[in-house]
N, C-alpha and C. Protein backbone atom coordinates (compact mmCIF):
# COMPACT_ATOMS: atom_id res chain seq x y z
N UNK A 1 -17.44 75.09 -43.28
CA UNK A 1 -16.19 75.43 -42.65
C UNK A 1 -15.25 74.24 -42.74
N UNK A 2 -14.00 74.46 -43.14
CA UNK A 2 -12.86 73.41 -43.56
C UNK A 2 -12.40 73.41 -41.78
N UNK A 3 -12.03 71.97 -41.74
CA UNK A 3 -11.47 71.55 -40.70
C UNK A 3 -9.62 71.25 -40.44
N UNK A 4 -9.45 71.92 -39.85
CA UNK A 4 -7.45 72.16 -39.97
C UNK A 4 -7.25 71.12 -39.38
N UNK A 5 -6.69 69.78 -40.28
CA UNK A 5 -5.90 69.23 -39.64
C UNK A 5 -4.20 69.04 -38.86
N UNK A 6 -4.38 68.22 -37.96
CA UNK A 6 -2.95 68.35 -36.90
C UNK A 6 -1.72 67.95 -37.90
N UNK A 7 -2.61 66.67 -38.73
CA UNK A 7 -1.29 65.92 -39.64
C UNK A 7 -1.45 66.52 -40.96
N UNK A 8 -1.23 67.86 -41.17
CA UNK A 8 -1.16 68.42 -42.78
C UNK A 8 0.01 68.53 -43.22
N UNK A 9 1.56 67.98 -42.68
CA UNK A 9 2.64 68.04 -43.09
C UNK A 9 2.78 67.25 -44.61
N UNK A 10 3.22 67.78 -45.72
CA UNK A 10 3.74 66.98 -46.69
C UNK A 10 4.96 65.71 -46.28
N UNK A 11 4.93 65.54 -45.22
CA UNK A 11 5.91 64.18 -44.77
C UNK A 11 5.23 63.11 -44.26
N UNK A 12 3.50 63.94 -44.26
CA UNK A 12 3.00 62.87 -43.03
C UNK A 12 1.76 62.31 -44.24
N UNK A 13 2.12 61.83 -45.25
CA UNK A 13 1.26 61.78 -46.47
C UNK A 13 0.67 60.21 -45.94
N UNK A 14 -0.64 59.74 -45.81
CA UNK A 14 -1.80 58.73 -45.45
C UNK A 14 -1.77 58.66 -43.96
N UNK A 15 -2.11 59.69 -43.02
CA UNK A 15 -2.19 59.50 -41.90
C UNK A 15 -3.08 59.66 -41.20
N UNK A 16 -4.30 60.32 -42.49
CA UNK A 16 -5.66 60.17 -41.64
C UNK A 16 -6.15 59.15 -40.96
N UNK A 17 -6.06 57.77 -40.72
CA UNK A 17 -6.35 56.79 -39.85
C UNK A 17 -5.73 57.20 -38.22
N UNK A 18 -4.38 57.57 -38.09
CA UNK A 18 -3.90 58.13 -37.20
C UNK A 18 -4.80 58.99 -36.34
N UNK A 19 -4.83 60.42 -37.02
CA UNK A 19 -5.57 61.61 -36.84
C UNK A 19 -6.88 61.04 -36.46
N UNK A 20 -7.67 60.22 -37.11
CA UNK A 20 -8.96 59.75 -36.87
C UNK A 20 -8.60 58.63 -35.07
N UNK A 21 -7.51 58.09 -35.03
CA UNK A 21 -7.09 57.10 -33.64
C UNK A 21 -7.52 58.10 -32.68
N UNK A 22 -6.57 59.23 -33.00
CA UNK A 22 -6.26 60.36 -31.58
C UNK A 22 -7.74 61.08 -31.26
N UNK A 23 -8.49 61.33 -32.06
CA UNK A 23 -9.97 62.13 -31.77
C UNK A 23 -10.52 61.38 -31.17
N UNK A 24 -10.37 59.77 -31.43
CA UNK A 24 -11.19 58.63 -30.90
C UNK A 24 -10.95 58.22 -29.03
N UNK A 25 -9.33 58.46 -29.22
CA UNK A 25 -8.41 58.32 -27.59
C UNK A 25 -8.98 59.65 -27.23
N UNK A 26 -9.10 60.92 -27.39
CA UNK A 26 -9.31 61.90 -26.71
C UNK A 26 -10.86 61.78 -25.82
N UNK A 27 -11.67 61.39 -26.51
CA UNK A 27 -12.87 61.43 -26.54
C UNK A 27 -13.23 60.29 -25.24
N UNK A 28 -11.85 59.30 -25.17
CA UNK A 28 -12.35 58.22 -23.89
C UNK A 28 -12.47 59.13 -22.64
N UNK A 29 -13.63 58.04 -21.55
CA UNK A 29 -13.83 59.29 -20.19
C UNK A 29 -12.56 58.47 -19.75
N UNK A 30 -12.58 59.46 -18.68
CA UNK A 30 -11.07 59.48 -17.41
C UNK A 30 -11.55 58.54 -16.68
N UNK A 31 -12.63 57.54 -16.51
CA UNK A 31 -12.56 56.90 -15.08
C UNK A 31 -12.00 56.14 -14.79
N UNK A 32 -11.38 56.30 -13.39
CA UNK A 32 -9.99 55.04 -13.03
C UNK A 32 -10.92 54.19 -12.49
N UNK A 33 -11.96 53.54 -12.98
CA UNK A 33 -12.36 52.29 -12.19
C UNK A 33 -12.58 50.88 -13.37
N UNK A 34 -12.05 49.86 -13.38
CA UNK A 34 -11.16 49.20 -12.29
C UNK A 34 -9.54 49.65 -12.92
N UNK A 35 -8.96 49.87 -11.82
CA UNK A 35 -7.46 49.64 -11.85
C UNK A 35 -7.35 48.80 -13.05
N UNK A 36 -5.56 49.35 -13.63
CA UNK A 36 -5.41 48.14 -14.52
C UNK A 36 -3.65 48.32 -14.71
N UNK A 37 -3.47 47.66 -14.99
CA UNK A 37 -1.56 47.32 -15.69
C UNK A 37 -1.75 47.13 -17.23
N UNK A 38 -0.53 47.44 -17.48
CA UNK A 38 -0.09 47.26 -18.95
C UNK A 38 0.98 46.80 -19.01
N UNK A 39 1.40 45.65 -19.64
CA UNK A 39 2.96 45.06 -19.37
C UNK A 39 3.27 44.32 -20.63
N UNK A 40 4.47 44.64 -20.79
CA UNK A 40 5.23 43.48 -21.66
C UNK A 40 5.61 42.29 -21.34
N UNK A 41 5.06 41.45 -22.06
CA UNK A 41 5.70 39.89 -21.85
C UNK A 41 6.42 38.95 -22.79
N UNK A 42 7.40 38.37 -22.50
CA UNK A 42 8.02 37.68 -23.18
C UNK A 42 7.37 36.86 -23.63
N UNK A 43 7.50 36.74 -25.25
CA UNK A 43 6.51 35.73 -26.14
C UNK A 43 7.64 34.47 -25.73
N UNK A 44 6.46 33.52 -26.02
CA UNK A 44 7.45 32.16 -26.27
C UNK A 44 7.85 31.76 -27.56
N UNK A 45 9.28 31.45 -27.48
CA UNK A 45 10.24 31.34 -28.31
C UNK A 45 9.45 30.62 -29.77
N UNK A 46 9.12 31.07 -31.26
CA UNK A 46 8.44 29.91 -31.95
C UNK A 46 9.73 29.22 -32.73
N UNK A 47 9.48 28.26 -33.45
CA UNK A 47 10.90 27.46 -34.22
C UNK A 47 11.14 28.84 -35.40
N UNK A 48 12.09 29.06 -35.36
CA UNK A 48 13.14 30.24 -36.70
C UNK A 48 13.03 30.96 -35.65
N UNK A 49 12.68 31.55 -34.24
CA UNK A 49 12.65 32.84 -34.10
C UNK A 49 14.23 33.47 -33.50
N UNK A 50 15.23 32.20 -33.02
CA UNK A 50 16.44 32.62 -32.91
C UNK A 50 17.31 33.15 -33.77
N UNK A 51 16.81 32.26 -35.42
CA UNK A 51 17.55 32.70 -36.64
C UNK A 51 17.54 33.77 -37.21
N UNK A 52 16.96 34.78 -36.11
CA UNK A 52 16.29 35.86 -36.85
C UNK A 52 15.36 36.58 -37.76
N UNK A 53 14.39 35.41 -37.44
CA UNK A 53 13.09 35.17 -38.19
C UNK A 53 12.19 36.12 -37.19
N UNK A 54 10.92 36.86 -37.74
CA UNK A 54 10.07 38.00 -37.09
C UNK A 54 9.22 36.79 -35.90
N UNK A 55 9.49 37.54 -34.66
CA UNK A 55 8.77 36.75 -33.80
C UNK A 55 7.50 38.07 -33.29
N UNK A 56 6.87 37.51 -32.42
CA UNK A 56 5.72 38.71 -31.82
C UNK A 56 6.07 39.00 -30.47
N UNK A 57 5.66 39.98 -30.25
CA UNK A 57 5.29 40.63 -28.79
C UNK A 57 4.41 40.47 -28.28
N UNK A 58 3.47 40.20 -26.96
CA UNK A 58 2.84 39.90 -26.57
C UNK A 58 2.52 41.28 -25.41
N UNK A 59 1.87 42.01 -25.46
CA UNK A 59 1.13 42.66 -24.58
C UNK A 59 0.38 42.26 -23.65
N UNK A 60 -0.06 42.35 -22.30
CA UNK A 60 -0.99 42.14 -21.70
C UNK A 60 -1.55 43.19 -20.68
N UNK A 61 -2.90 43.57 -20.60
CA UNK A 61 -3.33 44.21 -20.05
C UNK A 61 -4.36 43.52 -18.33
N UNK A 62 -3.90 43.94 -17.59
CA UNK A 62 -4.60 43.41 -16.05
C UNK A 62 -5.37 44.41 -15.65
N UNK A 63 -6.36 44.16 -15.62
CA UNK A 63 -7.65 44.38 -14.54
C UNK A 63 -8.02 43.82 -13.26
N UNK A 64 -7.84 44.65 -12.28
CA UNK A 64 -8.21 44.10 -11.08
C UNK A 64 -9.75 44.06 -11.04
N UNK A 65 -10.74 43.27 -11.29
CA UNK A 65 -12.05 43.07 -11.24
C UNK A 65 -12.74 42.14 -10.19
N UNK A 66 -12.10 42.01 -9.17
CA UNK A 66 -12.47 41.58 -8.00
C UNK A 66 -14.07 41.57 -7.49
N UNK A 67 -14.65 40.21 -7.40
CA UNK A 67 -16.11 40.24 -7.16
C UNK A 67 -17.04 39.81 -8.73
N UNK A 68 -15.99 39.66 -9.82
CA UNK A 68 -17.03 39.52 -10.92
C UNK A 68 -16.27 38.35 -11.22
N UNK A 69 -17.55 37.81 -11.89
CA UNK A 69 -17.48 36.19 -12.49
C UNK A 69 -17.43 36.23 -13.74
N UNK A 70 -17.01 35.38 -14.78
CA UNK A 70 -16.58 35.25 -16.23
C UNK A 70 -17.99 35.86 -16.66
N UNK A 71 -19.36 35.21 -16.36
CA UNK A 71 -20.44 35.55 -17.02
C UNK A 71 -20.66 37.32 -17.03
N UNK A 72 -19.90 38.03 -16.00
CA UNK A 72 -20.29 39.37 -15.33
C UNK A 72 -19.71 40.02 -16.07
N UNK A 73 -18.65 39.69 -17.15
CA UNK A 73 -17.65 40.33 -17.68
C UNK A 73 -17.88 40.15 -18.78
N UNK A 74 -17.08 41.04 -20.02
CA UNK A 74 -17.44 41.51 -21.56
C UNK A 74 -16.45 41.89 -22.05
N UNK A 75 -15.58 40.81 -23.06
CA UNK A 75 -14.82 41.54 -24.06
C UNK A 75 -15.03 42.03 -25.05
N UNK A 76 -14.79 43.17 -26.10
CA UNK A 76 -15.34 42.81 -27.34
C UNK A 76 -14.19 43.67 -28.45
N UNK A 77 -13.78 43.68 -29.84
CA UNK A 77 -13.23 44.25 -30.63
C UNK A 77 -13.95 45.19 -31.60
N UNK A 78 -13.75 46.39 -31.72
CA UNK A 78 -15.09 46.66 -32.77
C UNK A 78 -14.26 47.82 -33.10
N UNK A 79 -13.55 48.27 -34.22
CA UNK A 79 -12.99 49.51 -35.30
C UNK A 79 -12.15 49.74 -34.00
N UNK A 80 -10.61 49.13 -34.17
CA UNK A 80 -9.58 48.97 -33.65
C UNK A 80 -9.81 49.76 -32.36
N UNK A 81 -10.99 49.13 -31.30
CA UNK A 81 -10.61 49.69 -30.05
C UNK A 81 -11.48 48.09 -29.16
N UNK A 82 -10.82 48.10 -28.41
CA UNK A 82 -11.13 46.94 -27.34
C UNK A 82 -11.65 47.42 -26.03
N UNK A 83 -12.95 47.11 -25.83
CA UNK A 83 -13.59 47.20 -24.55
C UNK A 83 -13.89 46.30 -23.84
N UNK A 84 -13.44 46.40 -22.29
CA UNK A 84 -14.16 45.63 -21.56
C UNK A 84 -14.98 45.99 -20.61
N UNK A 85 -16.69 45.34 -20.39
CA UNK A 85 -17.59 45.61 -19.62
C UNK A 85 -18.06 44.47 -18.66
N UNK A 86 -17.92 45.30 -17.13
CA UNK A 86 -18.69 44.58 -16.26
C UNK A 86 -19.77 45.22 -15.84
N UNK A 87 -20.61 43.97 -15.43
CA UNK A 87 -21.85 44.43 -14.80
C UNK A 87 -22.37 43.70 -13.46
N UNK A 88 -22.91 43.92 -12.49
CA UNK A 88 -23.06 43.10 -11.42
C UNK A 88 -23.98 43.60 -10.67
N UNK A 89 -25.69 42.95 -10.99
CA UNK A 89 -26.46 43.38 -10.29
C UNK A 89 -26.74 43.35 -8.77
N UNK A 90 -27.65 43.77 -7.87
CA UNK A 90 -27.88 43.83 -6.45
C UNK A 90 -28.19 42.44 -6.24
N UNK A 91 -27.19 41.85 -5.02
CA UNK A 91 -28.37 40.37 -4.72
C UNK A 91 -29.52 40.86 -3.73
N UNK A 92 -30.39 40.73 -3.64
CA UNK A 92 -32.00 41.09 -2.96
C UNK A 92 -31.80 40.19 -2.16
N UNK A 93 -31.04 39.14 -1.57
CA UNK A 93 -31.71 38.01 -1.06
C UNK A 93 -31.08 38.38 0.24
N UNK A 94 -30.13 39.25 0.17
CA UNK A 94 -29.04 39.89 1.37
C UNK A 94 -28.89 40.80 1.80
N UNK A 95 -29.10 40.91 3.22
CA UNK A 95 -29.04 42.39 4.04
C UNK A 95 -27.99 42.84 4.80
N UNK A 96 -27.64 43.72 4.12
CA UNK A 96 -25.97 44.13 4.30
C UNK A 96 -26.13 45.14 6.23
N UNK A 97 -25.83 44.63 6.90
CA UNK A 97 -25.21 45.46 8.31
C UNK A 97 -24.28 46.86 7.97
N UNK A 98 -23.26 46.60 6.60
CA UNK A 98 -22.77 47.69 6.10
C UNK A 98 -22.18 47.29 5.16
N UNK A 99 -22.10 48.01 4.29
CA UNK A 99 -21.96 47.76 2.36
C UNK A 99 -21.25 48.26 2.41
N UNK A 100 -19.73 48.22 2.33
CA UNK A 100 -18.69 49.13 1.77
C UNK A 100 -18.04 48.43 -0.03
N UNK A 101 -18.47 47.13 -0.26
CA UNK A 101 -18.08 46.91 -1.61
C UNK A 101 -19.64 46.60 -2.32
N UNK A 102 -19.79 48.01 -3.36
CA UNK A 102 -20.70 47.94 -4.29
C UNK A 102 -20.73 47.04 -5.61
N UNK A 103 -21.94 46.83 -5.83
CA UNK A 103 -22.10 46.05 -6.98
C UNK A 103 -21.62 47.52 -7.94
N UNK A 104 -21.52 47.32 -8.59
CA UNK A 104 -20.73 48.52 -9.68
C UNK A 104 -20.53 48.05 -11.48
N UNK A 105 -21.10 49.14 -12.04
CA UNK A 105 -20.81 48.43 -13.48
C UNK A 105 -19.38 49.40 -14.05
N UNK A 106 -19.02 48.50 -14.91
CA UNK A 106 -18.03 49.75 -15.52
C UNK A 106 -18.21 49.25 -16.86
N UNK A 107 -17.15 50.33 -17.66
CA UNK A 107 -16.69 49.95 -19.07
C UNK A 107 -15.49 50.17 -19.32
N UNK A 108 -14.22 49.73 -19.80
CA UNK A 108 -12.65 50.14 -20.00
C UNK A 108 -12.51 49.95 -21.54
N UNK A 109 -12.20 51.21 -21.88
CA UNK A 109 -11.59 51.09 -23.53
C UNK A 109 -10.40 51.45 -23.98
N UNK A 110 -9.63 50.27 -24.79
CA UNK A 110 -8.06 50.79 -25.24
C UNK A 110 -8.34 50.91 -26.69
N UNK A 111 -7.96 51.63 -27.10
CA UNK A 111 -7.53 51.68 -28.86
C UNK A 111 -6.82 51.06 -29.07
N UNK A 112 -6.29 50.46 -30.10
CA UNK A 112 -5.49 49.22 -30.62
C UNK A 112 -4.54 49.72 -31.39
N UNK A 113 -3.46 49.53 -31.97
CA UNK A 113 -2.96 50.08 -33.22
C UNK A 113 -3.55 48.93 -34.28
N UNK A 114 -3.04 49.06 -35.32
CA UNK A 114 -3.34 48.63 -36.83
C UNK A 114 -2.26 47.07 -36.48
N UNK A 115 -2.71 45.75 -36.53
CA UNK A 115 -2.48 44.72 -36.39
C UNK A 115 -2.27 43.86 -35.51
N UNK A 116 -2.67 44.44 -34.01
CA UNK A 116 -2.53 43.97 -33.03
C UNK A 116 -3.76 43.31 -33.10
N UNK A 117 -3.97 42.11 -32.34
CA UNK A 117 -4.89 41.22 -32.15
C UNK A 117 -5.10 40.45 -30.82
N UNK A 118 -6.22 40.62 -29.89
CA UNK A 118 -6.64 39.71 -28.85
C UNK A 118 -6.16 37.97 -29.29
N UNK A 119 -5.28 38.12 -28.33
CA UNK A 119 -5.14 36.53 -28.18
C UNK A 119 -5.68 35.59 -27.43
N UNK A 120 -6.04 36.38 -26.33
CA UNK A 120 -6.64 35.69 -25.08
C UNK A 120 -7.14 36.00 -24.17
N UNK A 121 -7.59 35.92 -23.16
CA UNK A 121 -8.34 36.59 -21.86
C UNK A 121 -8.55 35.70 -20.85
N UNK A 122 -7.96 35.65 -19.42
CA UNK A 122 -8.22 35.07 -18.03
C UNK A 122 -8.35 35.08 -17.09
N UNK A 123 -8.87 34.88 -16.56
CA UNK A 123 -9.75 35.38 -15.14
C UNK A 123 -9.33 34.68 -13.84
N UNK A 124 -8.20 34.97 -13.22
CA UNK A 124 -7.79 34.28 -12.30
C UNK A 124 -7.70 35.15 -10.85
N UNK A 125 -7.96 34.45 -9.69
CA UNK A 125 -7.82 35.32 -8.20
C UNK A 125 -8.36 37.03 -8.75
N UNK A 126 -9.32 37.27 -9.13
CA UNK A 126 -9.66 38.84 -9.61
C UNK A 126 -9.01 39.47 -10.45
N UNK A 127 -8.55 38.90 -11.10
CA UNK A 127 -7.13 39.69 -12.07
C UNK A 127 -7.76 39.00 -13.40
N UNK A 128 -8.28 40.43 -14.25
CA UNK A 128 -8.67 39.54 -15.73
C UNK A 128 -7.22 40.01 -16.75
N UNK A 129 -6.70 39.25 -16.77
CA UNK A 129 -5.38 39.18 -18.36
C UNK A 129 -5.95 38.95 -19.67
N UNK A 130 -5.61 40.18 -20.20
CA UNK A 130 -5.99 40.17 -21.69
C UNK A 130 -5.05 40.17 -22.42
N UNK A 131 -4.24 39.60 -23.50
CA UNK A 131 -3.05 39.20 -23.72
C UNK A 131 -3.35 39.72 -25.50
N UNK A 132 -2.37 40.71 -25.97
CA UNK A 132 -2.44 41.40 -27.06
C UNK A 132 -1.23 41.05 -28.09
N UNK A 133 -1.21 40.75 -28.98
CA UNK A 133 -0.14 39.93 -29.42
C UNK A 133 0.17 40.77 -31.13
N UNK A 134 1.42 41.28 -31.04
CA UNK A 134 1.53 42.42 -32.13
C UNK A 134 2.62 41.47 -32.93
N UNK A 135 2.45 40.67 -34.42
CA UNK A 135 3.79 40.05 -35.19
C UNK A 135 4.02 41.59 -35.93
N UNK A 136 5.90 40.57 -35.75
CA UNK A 136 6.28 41.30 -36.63
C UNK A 136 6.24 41.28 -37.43
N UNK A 137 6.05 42.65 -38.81
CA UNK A 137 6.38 42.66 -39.84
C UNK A 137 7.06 41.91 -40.69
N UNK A 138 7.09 41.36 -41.44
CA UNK A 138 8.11 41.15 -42.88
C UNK A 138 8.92 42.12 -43.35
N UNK A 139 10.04 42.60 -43.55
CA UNK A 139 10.31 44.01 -44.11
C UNK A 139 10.41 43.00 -45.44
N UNK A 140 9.57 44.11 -46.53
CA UNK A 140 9.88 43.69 -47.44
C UNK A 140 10.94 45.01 -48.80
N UNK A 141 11.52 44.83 -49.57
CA UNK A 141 12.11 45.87 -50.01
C UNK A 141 11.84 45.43 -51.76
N UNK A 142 11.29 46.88 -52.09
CA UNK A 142 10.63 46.49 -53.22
C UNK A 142 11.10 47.83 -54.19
N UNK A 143 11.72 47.07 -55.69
CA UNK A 143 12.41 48.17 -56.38
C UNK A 143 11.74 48.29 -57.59
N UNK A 144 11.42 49.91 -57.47
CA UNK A 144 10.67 50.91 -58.74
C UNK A 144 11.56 51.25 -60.22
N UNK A 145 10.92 50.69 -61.12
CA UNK A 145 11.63 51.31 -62.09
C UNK A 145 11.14 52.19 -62.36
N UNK A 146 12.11 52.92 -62.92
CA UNK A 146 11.67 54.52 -63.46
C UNK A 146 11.62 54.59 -64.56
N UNK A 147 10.68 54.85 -65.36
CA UNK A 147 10.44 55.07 -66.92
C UNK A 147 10.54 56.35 -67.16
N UNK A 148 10.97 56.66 -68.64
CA UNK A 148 11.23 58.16 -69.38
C UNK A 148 10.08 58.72 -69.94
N UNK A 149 9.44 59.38 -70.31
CA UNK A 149 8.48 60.13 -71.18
C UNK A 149 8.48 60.53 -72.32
N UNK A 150 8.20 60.41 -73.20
CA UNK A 150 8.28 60.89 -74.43
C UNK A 150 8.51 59.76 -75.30
């Protein structure tokens, strides 16, 4: 059985990587645990970038991970999607009167687009910043000659 794709438009010619992104985003679970932000940040200025030279964007993503330590935590890149995993076993040595904050594992996954790259990651007051850094392009403009036949 042939499989109908979404992107079969003759306009949308090499977009199976796309089509292959979105099956991949569909397929993430829903769980809202931990909280997180997504924000734009102003890159810092590099030398040409006033002259109108391609500067980058800088993405950053926040996790409120409150209770976990650098060792507890897991970045990783693997076929343009970025996960992060915590884990935080029971301490045994302590007897809780009442437990209302669980040790808890999670996992958080973003898909990436095509050239974005982890720049960084920090762990400050419970807040892990993962800082995503997209350059710009080159436009480059490139001219076809056309040959005759015969």
């Amino acid at each position: 059985m042939t499989r109908v794709s979404q992107l079969t438009s003759p306009l949308l010619l090499g977009f199976d990587d796309v089509e292959r992104l979105l099956e991949r985003w569909a397929k993430t679970p829903g769980d809202n645990y931990p909280p997180y932000n997504i924000e734009r940040v102003a890159a810092p200025s590099r030398n040409g970038a006033a002259n109108g030279h391609a500067k980058s964007e800088i993405l950053r993503i926040t996790l409120a991970v409150a209770g976990f330590t650098r060792d507890q935590l897991d970045i990783a890149v693997e076929d343009s999607t970025l996960t992060i995993r915590g884990k935080q076993d029971d301490d045994k040595s302590r007897t809780y009167l009442h437990r209302g904050i669980a040790a808890r594992q999670f996992q958080r996954t973003f898909v990436l687009a095509d050239g974005i790259e982890v720049q960084s990651a920090n762990l400050d007051n419970g807040l892990l910043a993962i800082d995503l850094v997209r350059p710009e392009p080159e436009r480059l403009l490139r001219k076809i000659t056309i040959s005759s036949r015969g």
